[in-house]
C-alpha atoms as a PDB file:
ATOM      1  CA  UNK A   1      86.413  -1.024  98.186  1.00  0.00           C
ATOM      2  CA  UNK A   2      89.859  -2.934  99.097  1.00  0.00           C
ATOM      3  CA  UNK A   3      91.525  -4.068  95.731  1.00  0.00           C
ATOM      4  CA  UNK A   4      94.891  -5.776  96.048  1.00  0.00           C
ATOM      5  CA  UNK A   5      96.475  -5.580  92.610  1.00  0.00           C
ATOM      6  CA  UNK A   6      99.957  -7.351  91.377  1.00  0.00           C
ATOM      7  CA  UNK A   7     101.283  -5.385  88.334  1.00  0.00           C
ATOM      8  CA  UNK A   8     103.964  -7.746  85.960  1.00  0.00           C
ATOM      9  CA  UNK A   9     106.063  -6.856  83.392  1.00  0.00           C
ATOM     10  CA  UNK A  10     108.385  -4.014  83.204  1.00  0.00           C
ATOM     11  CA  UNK A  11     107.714  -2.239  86.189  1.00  0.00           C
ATOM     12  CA  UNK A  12     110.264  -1.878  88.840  1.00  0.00           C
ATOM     13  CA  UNK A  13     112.942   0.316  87.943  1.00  0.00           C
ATOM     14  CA  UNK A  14     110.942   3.114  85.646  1.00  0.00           C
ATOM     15  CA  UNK A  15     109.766   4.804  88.919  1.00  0.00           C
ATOM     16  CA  UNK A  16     106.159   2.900  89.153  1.00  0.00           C
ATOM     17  CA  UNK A  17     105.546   3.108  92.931  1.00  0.00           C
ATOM     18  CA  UNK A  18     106.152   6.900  92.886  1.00  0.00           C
ATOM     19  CA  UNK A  19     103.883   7.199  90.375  1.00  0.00           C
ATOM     20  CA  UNK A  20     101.244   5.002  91.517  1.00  0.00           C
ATOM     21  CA  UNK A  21     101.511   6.816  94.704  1.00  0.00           C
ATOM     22  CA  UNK A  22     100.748  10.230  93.025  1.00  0.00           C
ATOM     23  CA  UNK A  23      98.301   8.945  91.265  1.00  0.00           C
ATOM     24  CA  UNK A  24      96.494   7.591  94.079  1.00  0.00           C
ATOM     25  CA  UNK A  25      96.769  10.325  96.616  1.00  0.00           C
ATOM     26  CA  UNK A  26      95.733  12.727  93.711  1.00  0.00           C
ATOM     27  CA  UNK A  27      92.692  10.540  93.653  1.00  0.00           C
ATOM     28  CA  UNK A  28      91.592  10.095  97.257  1.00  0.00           C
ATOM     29  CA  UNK A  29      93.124   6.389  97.437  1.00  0.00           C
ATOM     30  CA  UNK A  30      94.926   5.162 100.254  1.00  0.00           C
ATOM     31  CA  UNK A  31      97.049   2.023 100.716  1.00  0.00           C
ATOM     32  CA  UNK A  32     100.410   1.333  99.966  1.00  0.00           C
ATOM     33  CA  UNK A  33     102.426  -0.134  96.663  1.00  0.00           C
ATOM     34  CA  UNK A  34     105.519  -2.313  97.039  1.00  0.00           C
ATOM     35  CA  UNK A  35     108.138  -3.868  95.089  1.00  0.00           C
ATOM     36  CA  UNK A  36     108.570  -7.616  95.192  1.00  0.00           C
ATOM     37  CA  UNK A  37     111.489  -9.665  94.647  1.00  0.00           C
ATOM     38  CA  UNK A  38     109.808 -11.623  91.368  1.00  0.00           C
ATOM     39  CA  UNK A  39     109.720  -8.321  90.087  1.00  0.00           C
ATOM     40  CA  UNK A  40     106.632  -7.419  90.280  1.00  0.00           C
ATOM     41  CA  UNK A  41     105.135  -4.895  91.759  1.00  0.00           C
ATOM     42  CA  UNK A  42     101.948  -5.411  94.115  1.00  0.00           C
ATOM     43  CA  UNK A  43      99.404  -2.362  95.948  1.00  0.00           C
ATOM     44  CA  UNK A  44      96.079  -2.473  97.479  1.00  0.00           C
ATOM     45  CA  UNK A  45      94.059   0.521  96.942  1.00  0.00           C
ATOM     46  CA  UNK A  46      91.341   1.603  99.428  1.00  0.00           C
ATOM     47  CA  UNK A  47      88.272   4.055  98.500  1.00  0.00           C
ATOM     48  CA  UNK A  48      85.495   4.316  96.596  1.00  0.00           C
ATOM     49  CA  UNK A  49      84.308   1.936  93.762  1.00  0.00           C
ATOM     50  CA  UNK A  50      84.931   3.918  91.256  1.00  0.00           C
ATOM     51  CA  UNK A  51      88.191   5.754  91.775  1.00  0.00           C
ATOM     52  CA  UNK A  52      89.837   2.350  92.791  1.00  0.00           C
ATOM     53  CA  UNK A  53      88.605   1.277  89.858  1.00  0.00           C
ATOM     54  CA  UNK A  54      89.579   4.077  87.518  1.00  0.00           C
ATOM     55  CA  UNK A  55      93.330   3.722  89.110  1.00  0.00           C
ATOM     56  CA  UNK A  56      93.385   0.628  88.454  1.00  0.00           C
ATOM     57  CA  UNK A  57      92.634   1.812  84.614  1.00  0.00           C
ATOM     58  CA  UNK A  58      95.391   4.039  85.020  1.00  0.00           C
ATOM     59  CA  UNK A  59      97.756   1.536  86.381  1.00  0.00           C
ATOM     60  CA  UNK A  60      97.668  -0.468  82.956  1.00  0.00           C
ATOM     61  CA  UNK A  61      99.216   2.208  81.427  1.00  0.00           C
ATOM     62  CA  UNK A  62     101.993   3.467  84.254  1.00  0.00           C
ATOM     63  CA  UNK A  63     104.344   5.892  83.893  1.00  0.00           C
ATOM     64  CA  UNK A  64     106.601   6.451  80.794  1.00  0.00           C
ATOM     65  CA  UNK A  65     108.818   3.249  80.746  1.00  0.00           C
ATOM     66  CA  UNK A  66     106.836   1.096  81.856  1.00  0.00           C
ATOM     67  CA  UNK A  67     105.125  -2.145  80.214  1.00  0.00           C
ATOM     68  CA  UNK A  68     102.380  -3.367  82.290  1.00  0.00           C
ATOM     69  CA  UNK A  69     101.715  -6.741  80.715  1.00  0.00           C
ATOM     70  CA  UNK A  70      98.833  -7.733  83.628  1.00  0.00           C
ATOM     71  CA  UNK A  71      97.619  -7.237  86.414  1.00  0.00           C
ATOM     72  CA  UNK A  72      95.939  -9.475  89.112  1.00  0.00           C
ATOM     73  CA  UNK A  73      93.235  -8.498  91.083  1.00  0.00           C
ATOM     74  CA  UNK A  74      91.809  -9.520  94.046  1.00  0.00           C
ATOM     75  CA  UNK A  75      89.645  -9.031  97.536  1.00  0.00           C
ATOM     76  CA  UNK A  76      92.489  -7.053 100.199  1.00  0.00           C
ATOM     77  CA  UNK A  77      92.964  -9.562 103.264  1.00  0.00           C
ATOM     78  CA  UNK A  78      92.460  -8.094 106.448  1.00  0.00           C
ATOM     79  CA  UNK A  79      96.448  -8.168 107.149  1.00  0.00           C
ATOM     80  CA  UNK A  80      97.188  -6.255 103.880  1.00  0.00           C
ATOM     81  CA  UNK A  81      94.198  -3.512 104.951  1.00  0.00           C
ATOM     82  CA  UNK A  82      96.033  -3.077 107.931  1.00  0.00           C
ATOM     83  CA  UNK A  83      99.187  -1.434 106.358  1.00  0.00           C
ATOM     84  CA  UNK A  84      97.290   1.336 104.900  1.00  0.00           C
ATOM     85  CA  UNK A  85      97.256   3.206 107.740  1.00  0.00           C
ATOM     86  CA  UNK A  86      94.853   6.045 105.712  1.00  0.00           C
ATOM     87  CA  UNK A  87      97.188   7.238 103.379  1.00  0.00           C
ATOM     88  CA  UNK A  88      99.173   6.074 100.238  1.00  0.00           C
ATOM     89  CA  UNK A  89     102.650   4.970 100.835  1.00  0.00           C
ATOM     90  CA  UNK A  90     105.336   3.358  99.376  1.00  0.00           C
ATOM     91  CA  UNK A  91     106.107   0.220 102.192  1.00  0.00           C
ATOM     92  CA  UNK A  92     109.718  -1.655 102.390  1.00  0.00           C
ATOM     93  CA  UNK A  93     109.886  -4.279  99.502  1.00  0.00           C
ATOM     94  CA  UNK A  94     108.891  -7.982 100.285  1.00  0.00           C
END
């Protein structure tokens, strides 16, 4: 499964992308997360089904600090895919 999530409310500045990361190599999950200049913070997740799917779970909730007031879902593009690279990083902010 390729997911490509965008996270709103407060979530840059409380240390979300490290903690997404974490959470996601802990998992199996590779892709990358990002900030964004609207100040949200967007990832696509790569594995199976189900542990994409319980991240995503777990990326309601971030780390302490954060208030995740939504997140939008949708199919990864081929483009995004291609920045995985099979592993979880943290890529320059867009």
């Amino acid at each position: 499964m390729m997911l490509h999530i965008i996270v709103s409310g407060v979530v840059q500045g409380v240390g979300y992308r490290q903690w997404l990361r974490e959470r996601a190599l802990a998992a199996g999950v590779t892709g990358w997360v990002r900030n964004r200049s609207d100040g949200m913070v967007e990832a696509l997740l790569c594995g199976a089904p189900e542990t994409v799917e319980n991240l995503v779970s777990e990326a309601r909730k971030g780390p302490r600090g954060a208030v995740v007031a939504d997140i939008e879902r949708r199919e990864a593009s081929a483009s995004a895919a291609a920045l995985a690279n099979g592993d979880f990083t943290i890529a320059r902010s867009i």
